[in-house]
Protein backbone atom coordinates (compact mmCIF):
# COMPACT_ATOMS: atom_id res chain seq x y z
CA UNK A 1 2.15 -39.10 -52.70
CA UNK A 2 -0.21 -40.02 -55.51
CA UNK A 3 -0.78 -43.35 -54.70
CA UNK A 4 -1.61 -42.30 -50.88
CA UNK A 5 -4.70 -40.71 -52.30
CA UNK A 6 -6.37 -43.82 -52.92
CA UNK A 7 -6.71 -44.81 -49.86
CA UNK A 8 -9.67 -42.49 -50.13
CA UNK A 9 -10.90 -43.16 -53.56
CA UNK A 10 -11.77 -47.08 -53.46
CA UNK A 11 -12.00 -49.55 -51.27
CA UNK A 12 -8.10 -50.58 -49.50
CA UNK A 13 -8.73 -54.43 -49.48
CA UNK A 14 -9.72 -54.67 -52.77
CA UNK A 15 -6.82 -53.40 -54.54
CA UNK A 16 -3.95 -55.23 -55.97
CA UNK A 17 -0.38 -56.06 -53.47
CA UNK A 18 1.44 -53.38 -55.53
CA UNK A 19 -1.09 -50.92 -55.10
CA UNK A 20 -1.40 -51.66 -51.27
CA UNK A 21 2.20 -51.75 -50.58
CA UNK A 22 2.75 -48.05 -52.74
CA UNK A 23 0.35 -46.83 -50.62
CA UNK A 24 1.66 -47.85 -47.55
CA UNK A 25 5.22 -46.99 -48.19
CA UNK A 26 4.44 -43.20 -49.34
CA UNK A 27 1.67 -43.23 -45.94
CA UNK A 28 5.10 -44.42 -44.15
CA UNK A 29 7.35 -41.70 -45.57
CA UNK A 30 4.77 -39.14 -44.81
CA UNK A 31 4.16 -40.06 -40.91
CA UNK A 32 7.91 -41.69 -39.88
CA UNK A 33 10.15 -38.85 -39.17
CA UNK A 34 7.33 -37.42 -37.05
CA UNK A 35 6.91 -40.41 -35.22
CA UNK A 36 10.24 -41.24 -34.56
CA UNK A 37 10.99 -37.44 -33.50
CA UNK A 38 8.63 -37.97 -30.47
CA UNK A 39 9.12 -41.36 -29.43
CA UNK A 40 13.17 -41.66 -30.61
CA UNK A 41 12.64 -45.33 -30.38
CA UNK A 42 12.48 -46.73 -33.95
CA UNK A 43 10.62 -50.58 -33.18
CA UNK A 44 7.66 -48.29 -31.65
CA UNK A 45 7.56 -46.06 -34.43
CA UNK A 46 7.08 -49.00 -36.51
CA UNK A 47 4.16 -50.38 -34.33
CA UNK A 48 2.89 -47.06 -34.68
CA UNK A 49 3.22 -46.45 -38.02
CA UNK A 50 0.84 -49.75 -38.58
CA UNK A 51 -1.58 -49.22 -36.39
CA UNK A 52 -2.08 -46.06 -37.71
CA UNK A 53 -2.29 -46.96 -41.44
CA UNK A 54 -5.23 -49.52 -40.51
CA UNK A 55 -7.21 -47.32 -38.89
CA UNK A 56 -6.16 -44.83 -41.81
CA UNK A 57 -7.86 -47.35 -43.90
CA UNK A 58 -10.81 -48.48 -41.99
CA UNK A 59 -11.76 -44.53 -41.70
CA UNK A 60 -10.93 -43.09 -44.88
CA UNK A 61 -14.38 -42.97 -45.64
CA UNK A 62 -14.64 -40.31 -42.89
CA UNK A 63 -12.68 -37.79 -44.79
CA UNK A 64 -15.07 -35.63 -46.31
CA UNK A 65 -12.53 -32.94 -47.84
CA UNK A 66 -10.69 -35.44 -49.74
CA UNK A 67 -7.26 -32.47 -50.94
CA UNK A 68 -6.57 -32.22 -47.49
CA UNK A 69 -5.11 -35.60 -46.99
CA UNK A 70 -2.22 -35.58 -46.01
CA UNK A 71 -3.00 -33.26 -42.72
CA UNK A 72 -5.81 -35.82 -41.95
CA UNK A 73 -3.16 -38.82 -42.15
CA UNK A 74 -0.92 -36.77 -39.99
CA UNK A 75 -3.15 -36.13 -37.46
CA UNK A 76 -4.24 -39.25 -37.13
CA UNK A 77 -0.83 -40.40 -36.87
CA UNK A 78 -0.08 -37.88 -34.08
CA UNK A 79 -3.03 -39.30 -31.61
CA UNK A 80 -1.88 -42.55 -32.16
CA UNK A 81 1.64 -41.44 -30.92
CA UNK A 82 0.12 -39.50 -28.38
CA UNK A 83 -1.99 -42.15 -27.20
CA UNK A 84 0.69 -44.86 -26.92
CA UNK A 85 2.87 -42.37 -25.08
CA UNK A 86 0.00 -41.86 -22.23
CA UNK A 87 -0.34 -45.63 -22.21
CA UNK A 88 2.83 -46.04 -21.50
CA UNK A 89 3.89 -43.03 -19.57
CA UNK A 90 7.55 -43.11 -19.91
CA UNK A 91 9.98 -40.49 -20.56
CA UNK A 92 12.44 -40.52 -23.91
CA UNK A 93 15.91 -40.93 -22.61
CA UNK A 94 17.13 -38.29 -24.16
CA UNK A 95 17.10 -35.59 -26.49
CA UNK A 96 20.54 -34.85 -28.91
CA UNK A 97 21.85 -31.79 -27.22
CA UNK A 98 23.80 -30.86 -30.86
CA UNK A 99 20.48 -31.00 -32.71
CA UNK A 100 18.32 -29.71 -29.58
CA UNK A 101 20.24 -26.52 -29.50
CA UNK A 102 21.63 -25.03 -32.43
CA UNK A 103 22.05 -22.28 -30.85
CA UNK A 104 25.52 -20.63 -30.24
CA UNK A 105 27.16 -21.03 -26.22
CA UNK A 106 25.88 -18.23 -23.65
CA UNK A 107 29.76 -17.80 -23.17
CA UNK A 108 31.42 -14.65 -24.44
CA UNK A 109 32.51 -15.32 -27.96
CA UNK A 110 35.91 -12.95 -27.52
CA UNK A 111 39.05 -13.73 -26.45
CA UNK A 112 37.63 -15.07 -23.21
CA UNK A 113 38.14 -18.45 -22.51
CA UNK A 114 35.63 -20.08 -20.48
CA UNK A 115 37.15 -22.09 -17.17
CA UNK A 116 36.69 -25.71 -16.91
CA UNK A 117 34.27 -24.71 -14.12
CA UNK A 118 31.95 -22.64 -15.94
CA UNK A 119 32.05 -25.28 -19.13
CA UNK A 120 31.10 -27.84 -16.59
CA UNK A 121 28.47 -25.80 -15.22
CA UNK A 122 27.34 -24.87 -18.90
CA UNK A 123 27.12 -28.48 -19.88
CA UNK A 124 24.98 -29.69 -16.96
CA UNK A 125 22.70 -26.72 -17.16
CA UNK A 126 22.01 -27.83 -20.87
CA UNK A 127 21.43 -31.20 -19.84
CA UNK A 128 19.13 -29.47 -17.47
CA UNK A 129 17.04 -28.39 -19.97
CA UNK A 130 17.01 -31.11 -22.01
CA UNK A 131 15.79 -33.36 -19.03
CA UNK A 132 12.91 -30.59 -18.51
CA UNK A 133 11.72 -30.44 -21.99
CA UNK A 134 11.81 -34.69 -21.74
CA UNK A 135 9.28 -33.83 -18.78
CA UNK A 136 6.80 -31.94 -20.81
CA UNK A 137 3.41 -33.01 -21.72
CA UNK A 138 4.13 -34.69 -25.60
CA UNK A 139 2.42 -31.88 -26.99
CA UNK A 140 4.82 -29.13 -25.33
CA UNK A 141 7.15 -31.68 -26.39
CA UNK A 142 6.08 -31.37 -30.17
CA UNK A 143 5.88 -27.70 -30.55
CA UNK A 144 9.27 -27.06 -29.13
CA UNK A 145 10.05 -29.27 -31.51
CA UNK A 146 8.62 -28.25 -34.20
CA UNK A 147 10.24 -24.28 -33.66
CA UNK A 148 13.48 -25.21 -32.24
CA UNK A 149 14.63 -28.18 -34.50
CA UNK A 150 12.46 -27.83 -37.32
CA UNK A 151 12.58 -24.16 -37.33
CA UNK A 152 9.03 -23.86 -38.57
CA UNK A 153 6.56 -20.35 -38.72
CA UNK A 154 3.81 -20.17 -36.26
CA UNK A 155 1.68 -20.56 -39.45
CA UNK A 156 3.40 -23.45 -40.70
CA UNK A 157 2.93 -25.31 -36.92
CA UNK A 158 -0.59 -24.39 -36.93
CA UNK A 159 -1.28 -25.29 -40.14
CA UNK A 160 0.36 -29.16 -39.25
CA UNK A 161 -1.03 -29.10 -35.81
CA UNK A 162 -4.96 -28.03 -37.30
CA UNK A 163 -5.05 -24.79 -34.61
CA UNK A 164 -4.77 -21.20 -34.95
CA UNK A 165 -1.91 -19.74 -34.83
CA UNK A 166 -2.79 -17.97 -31.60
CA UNK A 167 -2.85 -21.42 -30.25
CA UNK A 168 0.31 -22.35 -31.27
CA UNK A 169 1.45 -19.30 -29.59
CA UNK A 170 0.16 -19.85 -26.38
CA UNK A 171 1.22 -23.85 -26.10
CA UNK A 172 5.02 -22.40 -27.22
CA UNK A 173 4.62 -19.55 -24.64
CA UNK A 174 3.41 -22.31 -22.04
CA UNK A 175 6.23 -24.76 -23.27
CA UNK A 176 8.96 -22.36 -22.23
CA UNK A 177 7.56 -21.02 -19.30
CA UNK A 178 7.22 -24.83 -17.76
CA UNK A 179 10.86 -25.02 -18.70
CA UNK A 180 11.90 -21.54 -16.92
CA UNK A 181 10.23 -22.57 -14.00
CA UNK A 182 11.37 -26.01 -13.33
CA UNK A 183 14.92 -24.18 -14.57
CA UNK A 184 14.48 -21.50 -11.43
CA UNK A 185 13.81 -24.08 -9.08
CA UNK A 186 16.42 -25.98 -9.66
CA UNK A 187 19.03 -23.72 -10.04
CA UNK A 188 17.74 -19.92 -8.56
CA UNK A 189 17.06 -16.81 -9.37
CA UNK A 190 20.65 -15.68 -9.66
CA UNK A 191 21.50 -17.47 -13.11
């Protein structure tokens, strides 16, 4: 990410193509797996990912603690997502229920075999949740996310996200308890 940095030390539009496009392609590495995480659509991402870097570049000058970057560019990057998302208010299709939940089945891992009825019922509850989480807010969205797929530290989330970690805590805790809820109405108590 060397060359990324000089999008803060001289002027964008006056360096050479080579320099421009190294800068954009490590700015692009940097921002596209975020971007694509919360839109899964990879032609928006793109739009994104442009729009961003110009107004990366029209206010770099803004940037007054120059080693920190890359959380700046990020950032930035993440309103712009945000933003297009509440202009156009629609919901991602789907999340990948392999990736979404890595964790083990809630079915008794001994000699028990689970009946086709209780693997059906297992299924569509995790589809369920996955259509709940696709309901969140994008920034519940992002934090469960960012601990469930990512597997990152509270510190490491609020380090990306610019909050304290007490912050990150509370948007998690608020995350999963918008998720239980619309999880208890749907299917009871008795689960």
């Amino acid at each position: 990410m060397k060359s990324l940095r000089e999008i803060f030390n001289s002027d964008f539009n006056t360096l050479d193509k080579g320099m421009q496009e190294q800068i954009y392609r490590e700015f692009y590495l940097l921002v596209y797996p975020m971007i694509n995480f919360i839109l899964r659509d990879h032609a928006a991402a793109e739009d994104i990912i442009q729009e961003a870097f110009l107004r990366a570049v029209h206010k770099a000058s803004l940037l007054t603690e120059i080693d920190k970057y890359e959380g700046w560019l990020k950032r930035l990057t993440r309103n712009v997502t945000l933003n297009h998302l509440r202009k156009h208010r629609r919901n991602r299709d789907e999340l990948e229920t392999e990736v979404l939940f890595s964790l083990k089945e809630s079915a008794p891992t001994s000699d028990y075999s689970a009946t086709p009825d209780v693997e059906v019922e297992m299924k569509v509850m995790r589809e369920a949740v996955i259509a709940y989480i696709n309901q969140l807010n994008p920034s519940y969205r992002q934090i469960i996310a960012m601990k469930w797929i990512h597997n990152l530290s509270y510190k490491d989330m609020a380090s990306e996200l610019c909050v304290t970690e007490g912050v990150v805590r509370q948007r998690l805790f608020r995350a999963r308890d918008a998720i239980k809820q619309k999880f208890l109405n749907d299917w009871g108590s008795d689960i």
